[in-house]
N, C-alpha and C. Protein backbone atom coordinates (compact mmCIF):
# COMPACT_ATOMS: atom_id res chain seq x y z
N UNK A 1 10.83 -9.79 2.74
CA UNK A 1 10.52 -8.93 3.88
C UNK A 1 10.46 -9.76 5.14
N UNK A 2 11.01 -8.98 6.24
CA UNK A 2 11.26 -10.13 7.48
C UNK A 2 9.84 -9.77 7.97
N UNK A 3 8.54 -10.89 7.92
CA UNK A 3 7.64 -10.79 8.78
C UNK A 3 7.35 -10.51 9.95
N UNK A 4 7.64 -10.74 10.82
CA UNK A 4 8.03 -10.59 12.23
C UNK A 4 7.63 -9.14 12.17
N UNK A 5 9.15 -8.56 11.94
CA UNK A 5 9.38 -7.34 11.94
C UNK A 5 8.28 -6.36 11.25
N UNK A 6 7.75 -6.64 9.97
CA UNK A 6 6.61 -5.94 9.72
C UNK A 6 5.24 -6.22 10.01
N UNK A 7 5.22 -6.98 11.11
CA UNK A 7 4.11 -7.66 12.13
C UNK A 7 4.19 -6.16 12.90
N UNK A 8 5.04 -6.37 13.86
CA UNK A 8 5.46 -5.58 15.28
C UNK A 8 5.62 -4.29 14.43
N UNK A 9 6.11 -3.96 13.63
CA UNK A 9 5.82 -2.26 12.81
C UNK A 9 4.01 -2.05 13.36
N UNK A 10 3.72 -2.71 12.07
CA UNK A 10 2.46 -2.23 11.75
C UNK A 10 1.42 -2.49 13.30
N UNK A 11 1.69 -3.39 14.15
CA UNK A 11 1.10 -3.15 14.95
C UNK A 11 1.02 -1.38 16.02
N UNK A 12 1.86 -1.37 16.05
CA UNK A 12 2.92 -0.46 16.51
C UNK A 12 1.89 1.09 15.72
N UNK A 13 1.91 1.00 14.45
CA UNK A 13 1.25 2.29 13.86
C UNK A 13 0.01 2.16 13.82
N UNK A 14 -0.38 1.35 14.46
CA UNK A 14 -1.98 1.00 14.23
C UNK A 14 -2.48 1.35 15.52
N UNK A 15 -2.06 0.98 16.50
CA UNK A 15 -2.09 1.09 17.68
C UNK A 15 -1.51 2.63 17.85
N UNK A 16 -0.72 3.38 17.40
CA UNK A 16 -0.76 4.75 17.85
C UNK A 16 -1.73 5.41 17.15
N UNK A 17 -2.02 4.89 15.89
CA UNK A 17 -3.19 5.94 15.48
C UNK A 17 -4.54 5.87 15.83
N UNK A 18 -5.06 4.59 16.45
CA UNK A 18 -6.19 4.87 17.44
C UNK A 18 -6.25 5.03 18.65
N UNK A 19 -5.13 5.32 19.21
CA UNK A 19 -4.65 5.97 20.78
C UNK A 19 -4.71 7.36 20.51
N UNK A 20 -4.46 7.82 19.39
CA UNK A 20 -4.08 9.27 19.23
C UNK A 20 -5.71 10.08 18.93
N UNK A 21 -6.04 9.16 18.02
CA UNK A 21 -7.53 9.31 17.25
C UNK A 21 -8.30 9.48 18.65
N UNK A 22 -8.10 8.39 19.32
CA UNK A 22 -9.46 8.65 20.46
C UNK A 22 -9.36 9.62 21.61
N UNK A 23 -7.85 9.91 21.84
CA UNK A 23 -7.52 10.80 22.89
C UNK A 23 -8.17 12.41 22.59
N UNK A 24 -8.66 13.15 21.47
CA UNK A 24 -8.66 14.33 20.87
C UNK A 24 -10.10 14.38 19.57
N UNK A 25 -10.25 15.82 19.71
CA UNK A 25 -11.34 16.14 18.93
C UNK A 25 -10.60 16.24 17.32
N UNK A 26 -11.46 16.60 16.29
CA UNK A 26 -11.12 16.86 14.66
C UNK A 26 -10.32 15.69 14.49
N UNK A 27 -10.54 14.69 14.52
CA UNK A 27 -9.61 13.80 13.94
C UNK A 27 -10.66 12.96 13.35
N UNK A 28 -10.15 12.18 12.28
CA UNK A 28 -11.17 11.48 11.23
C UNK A 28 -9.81 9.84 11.26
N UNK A 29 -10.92 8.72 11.25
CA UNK A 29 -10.35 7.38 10.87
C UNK A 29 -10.84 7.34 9.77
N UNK A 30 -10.07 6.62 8.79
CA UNK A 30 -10.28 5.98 7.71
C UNK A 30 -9.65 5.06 6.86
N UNK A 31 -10.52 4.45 5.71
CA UNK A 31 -9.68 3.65 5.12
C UNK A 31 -9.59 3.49 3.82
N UNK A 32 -8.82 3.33 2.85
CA UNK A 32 -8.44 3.18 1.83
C UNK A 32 -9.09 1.95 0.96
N UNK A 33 -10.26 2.56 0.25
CA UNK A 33 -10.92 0.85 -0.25
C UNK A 33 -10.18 0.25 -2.07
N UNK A 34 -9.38 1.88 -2.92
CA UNK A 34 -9.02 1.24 -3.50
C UNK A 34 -7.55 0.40 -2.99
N UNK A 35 -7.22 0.77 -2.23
CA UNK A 35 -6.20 0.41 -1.56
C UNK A 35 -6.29 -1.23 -1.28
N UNK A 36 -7.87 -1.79 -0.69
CA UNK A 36 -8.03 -2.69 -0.87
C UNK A 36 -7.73 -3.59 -1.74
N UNK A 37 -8.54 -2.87 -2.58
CA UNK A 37 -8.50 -3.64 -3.85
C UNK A 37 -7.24 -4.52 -4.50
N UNK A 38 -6.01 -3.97 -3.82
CA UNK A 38 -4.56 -4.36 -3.90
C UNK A 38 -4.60 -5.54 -2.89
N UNK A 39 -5.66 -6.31 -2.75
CA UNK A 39 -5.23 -6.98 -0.68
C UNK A 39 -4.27 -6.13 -0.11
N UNK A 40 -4.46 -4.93 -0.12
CA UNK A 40 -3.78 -4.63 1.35
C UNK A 40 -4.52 -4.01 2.26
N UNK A 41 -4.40 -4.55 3.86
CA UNK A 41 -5.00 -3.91 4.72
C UNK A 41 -4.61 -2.40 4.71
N UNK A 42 -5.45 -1.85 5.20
CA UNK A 42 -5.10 0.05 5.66
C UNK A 42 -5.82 0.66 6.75
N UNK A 43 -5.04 1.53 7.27
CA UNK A 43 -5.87 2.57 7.90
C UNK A 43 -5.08 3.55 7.74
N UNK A 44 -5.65 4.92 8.15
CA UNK A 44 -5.34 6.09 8.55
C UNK A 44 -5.80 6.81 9.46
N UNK A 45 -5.36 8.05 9.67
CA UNK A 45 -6.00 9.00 10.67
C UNK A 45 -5.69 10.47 10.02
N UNK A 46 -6.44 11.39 9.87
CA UNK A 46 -6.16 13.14 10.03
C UNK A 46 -6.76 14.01 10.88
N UNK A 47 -5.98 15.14 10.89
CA UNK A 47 -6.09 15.75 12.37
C UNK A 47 -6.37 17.19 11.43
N UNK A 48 -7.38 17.79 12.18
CA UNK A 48 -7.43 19.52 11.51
C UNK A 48 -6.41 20.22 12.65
N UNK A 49 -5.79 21.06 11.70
CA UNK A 49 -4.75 21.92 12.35
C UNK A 49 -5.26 23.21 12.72
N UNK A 50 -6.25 23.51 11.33
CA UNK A 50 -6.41 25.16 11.63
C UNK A 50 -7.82 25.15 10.98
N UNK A 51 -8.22 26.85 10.73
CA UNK A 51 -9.51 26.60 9.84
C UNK A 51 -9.04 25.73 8.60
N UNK A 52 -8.18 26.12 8.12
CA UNK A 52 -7.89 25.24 6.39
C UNK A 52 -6.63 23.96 6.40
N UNK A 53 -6.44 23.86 7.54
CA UNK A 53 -5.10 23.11 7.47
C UNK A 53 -5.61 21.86 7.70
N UNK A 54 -5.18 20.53 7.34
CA UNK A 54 -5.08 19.09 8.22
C UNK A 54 -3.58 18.25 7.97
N UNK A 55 -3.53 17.08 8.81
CA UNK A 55 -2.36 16.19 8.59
C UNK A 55 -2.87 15.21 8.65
N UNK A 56 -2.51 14.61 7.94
CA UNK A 56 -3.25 12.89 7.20
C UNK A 56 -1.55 12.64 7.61
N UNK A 57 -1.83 10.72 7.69
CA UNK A 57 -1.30 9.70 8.06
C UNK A 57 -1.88 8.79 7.96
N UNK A 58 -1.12 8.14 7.24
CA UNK A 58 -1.52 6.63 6.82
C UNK A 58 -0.93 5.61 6.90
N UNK A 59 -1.29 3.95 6.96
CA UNK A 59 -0.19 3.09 6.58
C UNK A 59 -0.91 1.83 6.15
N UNK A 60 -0.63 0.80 5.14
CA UNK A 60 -0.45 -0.15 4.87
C UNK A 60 0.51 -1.30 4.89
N UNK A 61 -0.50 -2.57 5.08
CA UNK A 61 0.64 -3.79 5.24
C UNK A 61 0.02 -4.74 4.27
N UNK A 62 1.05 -5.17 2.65
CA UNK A 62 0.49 -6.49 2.65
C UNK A 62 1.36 -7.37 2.77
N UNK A 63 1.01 -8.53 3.51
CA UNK A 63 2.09 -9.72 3.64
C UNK A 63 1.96 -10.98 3.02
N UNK A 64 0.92 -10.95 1.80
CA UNK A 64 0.48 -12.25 1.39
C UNK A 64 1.15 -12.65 0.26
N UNK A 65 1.64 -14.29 -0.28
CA UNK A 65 2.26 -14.34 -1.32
C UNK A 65 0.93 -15.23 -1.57
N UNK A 66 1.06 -15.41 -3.87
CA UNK A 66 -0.46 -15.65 -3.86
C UNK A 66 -0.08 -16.79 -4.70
N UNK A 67 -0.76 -17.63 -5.19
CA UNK A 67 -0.56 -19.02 -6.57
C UNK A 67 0.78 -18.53 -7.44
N UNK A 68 1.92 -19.61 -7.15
CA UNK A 68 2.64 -19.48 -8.23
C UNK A 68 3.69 -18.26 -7.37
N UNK A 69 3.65 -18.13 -6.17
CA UNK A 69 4.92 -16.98 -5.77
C UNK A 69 4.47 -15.23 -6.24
N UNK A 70 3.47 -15.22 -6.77
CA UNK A 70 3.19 -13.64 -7.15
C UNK A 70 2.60 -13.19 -5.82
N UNK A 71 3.19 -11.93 -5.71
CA UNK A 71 3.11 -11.30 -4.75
C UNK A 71 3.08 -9.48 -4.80
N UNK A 72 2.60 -8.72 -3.95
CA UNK A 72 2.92 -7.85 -3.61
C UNK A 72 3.17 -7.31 -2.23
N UNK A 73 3.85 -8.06 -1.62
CA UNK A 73 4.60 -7.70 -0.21
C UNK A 73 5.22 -6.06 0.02
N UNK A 74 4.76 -5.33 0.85
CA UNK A 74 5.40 -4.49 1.12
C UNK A 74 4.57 -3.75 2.45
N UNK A 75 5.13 -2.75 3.46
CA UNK A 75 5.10 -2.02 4.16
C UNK A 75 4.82 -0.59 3.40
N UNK A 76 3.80 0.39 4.00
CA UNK A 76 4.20 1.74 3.35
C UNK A 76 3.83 2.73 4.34
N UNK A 77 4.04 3.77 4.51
CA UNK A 77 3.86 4.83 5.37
C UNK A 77 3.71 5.91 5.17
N UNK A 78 2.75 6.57 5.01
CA UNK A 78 2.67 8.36 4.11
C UNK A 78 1.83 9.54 5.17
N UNK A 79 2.42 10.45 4.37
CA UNK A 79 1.55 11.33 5.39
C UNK A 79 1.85 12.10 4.29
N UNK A 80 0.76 13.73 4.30
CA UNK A 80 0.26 14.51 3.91
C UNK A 80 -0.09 16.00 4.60
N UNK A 81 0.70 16.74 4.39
CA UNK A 81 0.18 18.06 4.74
C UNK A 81 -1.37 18.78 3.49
N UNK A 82 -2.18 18.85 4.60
CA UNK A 82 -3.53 19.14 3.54
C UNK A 82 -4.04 21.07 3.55
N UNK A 83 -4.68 21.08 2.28
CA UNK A 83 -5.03 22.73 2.62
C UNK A 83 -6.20 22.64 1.81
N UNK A 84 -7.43 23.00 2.44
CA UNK A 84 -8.54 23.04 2.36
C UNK A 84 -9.26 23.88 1.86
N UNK A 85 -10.14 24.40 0.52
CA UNK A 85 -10.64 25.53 0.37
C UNK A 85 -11.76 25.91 0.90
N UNK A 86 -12.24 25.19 1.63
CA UNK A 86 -13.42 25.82 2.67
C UNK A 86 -13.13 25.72 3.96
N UNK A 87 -13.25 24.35 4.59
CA UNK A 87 -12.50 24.33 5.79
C UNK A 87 -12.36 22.67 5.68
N UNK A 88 -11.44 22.44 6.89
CA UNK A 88 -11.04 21.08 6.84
C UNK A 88 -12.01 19.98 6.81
N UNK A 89 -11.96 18.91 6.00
CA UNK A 89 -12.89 17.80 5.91
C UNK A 89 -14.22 18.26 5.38
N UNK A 90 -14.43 19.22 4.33
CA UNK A 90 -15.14 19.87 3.50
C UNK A 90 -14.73 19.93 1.77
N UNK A 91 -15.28 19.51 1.04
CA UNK A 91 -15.02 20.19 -0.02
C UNK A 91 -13.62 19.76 -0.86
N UNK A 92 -13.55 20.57 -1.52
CA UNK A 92 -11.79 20.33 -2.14
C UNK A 92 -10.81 20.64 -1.28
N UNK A 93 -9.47 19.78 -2.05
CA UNK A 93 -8.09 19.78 -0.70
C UNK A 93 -7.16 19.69 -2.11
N UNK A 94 -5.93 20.37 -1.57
CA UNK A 94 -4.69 20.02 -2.39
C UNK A 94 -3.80 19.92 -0.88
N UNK A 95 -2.56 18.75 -1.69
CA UNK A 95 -1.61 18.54 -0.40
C UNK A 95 -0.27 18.01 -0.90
N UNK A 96 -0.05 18.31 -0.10
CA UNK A 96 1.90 17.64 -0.49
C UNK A 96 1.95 16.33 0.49
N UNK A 97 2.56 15.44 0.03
CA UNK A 97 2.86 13.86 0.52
C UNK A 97 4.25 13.32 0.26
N UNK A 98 4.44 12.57 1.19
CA UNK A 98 5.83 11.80 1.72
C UNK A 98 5.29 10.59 1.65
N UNK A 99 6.67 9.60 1.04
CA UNK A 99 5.68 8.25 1.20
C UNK A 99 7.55 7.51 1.31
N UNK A 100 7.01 6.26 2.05
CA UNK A 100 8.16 5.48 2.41
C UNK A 100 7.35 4.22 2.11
N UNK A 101 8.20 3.17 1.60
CA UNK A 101 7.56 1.86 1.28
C UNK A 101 8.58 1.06 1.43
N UNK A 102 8.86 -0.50 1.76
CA UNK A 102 9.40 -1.41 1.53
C UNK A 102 8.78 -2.69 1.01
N UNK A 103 9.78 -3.25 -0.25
CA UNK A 103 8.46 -3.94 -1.02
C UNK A 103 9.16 -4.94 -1.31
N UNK A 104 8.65 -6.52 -1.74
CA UNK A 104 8.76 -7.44 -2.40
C UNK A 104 7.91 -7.71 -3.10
N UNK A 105 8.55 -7.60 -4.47
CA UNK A 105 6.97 -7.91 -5.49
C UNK A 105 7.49 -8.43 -6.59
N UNK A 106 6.64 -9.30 -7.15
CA UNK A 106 6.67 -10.03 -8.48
C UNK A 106 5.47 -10.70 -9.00
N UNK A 107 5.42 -11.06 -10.05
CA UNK A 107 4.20 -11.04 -10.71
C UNK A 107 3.00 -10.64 -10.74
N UNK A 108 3.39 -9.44 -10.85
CA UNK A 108 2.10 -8.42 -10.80
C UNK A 108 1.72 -7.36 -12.07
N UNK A 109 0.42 -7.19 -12.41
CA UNK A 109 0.19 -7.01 -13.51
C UNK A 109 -0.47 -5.61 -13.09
N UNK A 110 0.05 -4.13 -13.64
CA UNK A 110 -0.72 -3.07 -12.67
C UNK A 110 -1.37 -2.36 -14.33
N UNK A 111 -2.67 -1.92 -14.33
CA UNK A 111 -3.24 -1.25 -15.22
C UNK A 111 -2.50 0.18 -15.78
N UNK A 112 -2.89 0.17 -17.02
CA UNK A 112 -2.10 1.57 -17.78
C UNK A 112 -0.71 1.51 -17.50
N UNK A 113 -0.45 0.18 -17.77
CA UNK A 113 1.03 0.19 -18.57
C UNK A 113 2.03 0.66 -16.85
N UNK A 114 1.88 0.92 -16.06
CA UNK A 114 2.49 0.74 -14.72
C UNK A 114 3.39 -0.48 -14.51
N UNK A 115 4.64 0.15 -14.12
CA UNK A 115 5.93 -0.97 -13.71
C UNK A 115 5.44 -2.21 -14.25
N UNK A 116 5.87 -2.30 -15.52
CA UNK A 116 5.50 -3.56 -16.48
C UNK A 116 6.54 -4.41 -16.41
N UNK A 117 7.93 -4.20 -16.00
CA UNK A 117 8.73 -5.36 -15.65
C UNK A 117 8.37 -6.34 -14.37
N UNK A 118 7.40 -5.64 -13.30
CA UNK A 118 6.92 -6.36 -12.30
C UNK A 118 6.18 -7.72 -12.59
N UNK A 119 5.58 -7.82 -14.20
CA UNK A 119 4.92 -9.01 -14.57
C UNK A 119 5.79 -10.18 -14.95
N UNK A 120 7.17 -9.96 -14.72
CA UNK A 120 7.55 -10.94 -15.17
C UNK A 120 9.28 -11.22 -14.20
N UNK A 121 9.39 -10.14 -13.54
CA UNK A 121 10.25 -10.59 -12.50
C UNK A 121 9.79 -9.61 -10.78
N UNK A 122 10.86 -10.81 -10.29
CA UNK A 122 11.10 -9.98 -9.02
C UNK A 122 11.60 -8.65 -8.48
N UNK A 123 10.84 -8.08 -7.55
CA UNK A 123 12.01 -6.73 -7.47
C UNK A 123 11.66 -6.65 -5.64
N UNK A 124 12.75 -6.21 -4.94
CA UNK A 124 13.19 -5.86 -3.61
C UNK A 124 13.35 -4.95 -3.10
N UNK A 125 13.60 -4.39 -2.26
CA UNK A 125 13.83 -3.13 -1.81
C UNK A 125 13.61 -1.79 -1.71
N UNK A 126 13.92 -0.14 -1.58
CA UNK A 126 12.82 0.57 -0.77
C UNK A 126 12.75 1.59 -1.71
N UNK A 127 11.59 2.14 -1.21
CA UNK A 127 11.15 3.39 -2.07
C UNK A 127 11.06 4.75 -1.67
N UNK A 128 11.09 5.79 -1.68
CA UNK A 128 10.49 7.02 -0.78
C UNK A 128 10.20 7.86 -2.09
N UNK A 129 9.37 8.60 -2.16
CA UNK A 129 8.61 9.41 -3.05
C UNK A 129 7.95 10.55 -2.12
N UNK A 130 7.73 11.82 -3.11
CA UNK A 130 7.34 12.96 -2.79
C UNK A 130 6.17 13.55 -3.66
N UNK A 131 5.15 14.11 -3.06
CA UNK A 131 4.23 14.46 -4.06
C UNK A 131 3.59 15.74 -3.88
N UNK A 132 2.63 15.78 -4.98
CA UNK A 132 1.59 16.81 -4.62
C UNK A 132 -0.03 15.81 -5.01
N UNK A 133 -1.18 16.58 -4.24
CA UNK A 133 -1.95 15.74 -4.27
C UNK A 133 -3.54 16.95 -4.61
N UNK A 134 -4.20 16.48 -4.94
CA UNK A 134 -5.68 16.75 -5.14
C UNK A 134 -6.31 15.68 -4.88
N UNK A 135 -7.53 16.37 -4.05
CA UNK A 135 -8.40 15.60 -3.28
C UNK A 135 -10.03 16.11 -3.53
N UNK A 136 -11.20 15.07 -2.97
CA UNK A 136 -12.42 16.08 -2.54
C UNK A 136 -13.27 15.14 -1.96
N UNK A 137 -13.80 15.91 -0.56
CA UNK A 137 -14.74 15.31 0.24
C UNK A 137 -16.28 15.41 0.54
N UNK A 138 -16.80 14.13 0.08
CA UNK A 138 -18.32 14.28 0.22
C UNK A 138 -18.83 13.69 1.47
N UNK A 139 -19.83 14.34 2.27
CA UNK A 139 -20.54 14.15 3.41
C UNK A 139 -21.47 12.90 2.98
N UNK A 140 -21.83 12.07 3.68
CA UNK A 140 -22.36 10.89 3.40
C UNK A 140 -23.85 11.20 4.19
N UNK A 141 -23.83 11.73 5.54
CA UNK A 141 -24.73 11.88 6.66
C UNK A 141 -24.95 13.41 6.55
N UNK A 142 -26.27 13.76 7.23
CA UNK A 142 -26.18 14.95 7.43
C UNK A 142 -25.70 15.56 8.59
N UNK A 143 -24.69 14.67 9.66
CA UNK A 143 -24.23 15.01 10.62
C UNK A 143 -22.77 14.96 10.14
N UNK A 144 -22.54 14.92 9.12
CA UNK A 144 -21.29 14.46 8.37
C UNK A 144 -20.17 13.63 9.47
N UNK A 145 -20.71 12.47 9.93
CA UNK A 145 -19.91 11.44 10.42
C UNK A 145 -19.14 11.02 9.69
N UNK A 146 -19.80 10.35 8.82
CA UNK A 146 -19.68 9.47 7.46
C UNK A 146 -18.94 10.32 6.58
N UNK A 147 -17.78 10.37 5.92
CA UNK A 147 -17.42 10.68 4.63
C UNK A 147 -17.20 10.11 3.27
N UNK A 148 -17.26 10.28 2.37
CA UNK A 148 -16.46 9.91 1.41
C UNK A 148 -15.34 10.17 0.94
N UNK A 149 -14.02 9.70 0.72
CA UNK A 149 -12.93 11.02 0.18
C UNK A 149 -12.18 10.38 -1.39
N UNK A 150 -11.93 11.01 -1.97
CA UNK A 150 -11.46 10.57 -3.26
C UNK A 150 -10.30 11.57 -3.54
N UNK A 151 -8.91 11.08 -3.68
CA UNK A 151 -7.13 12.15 -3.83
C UNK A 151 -6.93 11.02 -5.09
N UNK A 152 -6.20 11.84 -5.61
CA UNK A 152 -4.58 11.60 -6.36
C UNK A 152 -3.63 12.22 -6.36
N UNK A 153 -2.56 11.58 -6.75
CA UNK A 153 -1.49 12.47 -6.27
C UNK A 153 -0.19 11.60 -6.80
N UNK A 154 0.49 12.94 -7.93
CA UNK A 154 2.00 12.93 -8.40
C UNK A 154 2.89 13.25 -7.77
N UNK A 155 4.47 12.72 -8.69
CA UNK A 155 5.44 13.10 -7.48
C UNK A 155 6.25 12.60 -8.20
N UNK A 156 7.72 12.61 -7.20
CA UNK A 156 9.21 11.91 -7.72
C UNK A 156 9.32 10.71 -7.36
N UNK A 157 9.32 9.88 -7.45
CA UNK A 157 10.31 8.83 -6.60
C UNK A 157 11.59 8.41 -6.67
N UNK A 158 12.45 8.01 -5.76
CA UNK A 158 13.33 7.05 -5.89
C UNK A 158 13.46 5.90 -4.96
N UNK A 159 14.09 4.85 -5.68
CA UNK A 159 13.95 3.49 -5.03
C UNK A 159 15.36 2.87 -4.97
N UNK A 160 15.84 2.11 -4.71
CA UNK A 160 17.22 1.57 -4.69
C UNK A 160 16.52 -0.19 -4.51
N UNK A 161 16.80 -1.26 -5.33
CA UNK A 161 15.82 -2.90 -5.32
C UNK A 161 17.17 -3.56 -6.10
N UNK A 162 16.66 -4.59 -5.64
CA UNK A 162 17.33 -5.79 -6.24
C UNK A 162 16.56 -6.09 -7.47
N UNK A 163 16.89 -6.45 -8.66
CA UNK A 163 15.85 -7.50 -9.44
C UNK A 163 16.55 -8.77 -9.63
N UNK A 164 15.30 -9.75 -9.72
CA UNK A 164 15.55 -11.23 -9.87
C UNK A 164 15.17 -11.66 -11.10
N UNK A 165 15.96 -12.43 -11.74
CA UNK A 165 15.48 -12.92 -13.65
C UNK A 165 14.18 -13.76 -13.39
N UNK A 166 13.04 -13.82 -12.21
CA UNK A 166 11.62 -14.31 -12.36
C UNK A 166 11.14 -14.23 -10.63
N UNK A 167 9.54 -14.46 -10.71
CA UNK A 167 9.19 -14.22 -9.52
C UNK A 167 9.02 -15.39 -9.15
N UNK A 168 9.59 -16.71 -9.55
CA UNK A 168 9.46 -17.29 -9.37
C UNK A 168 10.39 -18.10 -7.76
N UNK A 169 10.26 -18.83 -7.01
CA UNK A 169 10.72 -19.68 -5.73
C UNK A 169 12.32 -19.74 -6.00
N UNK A 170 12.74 -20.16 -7.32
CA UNK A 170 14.00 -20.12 -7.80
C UNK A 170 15.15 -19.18 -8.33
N UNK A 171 14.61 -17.82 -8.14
CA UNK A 171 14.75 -16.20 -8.74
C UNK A 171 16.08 -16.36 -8.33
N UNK A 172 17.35 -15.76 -9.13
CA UNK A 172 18.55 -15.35 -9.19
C UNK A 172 18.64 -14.15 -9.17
N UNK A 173 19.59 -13.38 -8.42
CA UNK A 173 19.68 -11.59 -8.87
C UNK A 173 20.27 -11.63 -10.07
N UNK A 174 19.46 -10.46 -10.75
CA UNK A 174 20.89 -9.78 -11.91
C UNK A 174 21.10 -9.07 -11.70
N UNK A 175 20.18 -7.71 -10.46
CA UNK A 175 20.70 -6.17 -11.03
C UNK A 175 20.58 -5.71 -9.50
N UNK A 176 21.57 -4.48 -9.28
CA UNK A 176 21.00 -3.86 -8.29
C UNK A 176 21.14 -2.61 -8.99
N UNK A 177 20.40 -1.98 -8.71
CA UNK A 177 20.15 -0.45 -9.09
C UNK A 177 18.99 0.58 -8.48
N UNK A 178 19.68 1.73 -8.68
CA UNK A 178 19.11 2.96 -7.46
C UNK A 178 18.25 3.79 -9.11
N UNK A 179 17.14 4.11 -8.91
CA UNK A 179 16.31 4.58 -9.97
C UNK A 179 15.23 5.68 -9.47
N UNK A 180 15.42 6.61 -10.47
CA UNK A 180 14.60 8.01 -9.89
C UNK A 180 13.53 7.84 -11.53
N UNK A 181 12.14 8.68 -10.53
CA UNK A 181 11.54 8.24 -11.78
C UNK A 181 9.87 9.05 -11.35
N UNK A 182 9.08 9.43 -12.51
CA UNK A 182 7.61 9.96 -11.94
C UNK A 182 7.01 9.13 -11.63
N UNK A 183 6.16 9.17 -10.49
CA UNK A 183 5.26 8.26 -10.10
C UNK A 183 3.85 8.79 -9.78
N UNK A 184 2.97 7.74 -9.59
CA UNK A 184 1.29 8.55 -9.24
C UNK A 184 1.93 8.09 -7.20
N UNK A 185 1.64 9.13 -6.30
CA UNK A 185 2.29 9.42 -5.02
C UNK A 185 1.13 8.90 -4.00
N UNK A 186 -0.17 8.78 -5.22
CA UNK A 186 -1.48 8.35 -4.26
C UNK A 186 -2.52 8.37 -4.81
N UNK A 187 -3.24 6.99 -4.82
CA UNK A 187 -4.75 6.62 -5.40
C UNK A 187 -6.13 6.53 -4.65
N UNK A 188 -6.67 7.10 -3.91
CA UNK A 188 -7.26 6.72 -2.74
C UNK A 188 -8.87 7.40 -2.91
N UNK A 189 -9.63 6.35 -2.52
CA UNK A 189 -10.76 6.37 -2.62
C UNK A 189 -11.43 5.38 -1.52
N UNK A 190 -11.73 6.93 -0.32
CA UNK A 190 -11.66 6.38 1.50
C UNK A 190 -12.81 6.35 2.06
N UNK A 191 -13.37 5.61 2.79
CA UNK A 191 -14.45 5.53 3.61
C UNK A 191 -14.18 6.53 5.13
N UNK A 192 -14.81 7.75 5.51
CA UNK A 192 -13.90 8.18 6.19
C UNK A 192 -15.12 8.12 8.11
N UNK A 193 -14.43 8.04 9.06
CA UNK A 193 -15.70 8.37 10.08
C UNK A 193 -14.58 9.73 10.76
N UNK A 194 -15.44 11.01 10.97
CA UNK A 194 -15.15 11.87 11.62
C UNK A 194 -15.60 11.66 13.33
N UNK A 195 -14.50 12.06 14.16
CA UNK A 195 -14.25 11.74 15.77
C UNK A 195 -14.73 13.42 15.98
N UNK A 196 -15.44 13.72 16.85
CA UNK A 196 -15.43 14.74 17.77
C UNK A 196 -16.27 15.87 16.39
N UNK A 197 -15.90 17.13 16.62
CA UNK A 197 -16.97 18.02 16.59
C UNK A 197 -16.57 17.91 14.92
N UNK A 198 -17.97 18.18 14.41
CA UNK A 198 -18.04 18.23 13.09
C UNK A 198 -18.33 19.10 12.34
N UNK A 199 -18.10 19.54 11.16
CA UNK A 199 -19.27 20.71 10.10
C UNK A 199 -20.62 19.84 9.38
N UNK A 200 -21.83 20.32 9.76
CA UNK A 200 -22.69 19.82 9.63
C UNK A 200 -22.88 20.02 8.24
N UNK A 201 -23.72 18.71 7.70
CA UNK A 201 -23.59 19.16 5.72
C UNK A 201 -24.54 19.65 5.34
N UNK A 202 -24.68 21.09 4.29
CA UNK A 202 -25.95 21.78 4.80
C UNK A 202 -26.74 21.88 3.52
């Protein structure tokens, strides 16, 4: 992944989503802590549309390679149309999600049997996936500043990557190939702060 370039991205989306966040009411920042858990930085932002509607946006960057060349390098970018059964930033949510990623990764070991060739070689190039999602939000405060939010979310993907016979400094290609396939579309378990007028938690 050309650094640089996913420097000046992510600055770029970071910087519009707290220009956007602070300019306007119903909008919530937040962040992705299992997301963390991956080292990757995150943020997001969602906006209420209607009584039941919102739009989530998100993005992550990780750029770190770790002992031994293992890595999970990649850019990602998602957003979410949300529908709320009480009202927005309340309660349960189901949503549909778009996700775009660009990745370099190798030696990585992901729980429940997840892209298990990643533990032992390299792979390159991009992803876009489509989903559906279930969500639910708990008030932390009784001014409900504070949220909690917890989604998952299935879907299709397809990817088009290079693979390399190891993740190692010395990696050779063997394969290129374009691959469609089910994926989980979103794991997220968010620390959330609500901007401007709120539903009080009662």
């Amino acid at each position: 992944m050309n650094t640089d370039k996913g420097q000046r991205m992510l600055l770029l989306l970071v910087s519009a989503l707290f220009i956007t966040a602070a300019s306007a009411q119903d909008w919530r920042l937040k962040t992705n802590l299992a997301y963390w858990a991956t080292t990757t930085p995150n943020i997001g932002v969602e906006k209420r549309l209607s009584d039941h509607w919102s739009l989530d946006l998100s993005t992550g960057w990780n750029p770190f390679t770790f002992r031994k060349n293992k890595k999970l390098k990649h850019i990602a970018i998602q957003t979410e149309m949300r529908y709320w059964l009480d009202s927005p930033f309340l309660g349960h949510f189901f949503g549909a999600n778009l996700l775009y990623s660009h990745y370099n990764a190798g030696g990585v070991h992901f729980p429940f049997g997840l892209f298990p060739n990643l533990k032992k070689h390299r792979f390159q190039g991009d992803l876009g996936a489509l989903g559906i999602v279930y969500g639910y939000n708990w008030a932390l405060d009784k001014q409900n500043r504070w949220n909690l939010e917890a989604a998952i979310g299935l879907g299709l993907g397809i990817t088009r990557y290079t693979q390399y016979n190891c993740y190692g400094r010395c990696a050779t290609a063997i394969e290129k190939k374009t691959k469609t396939f089910v994926m989980p579309t979103k794991v997220a378990v968010s620390l959330v702060y609500n901007i401007g007028q709120t539903e009080k938690n009662k």
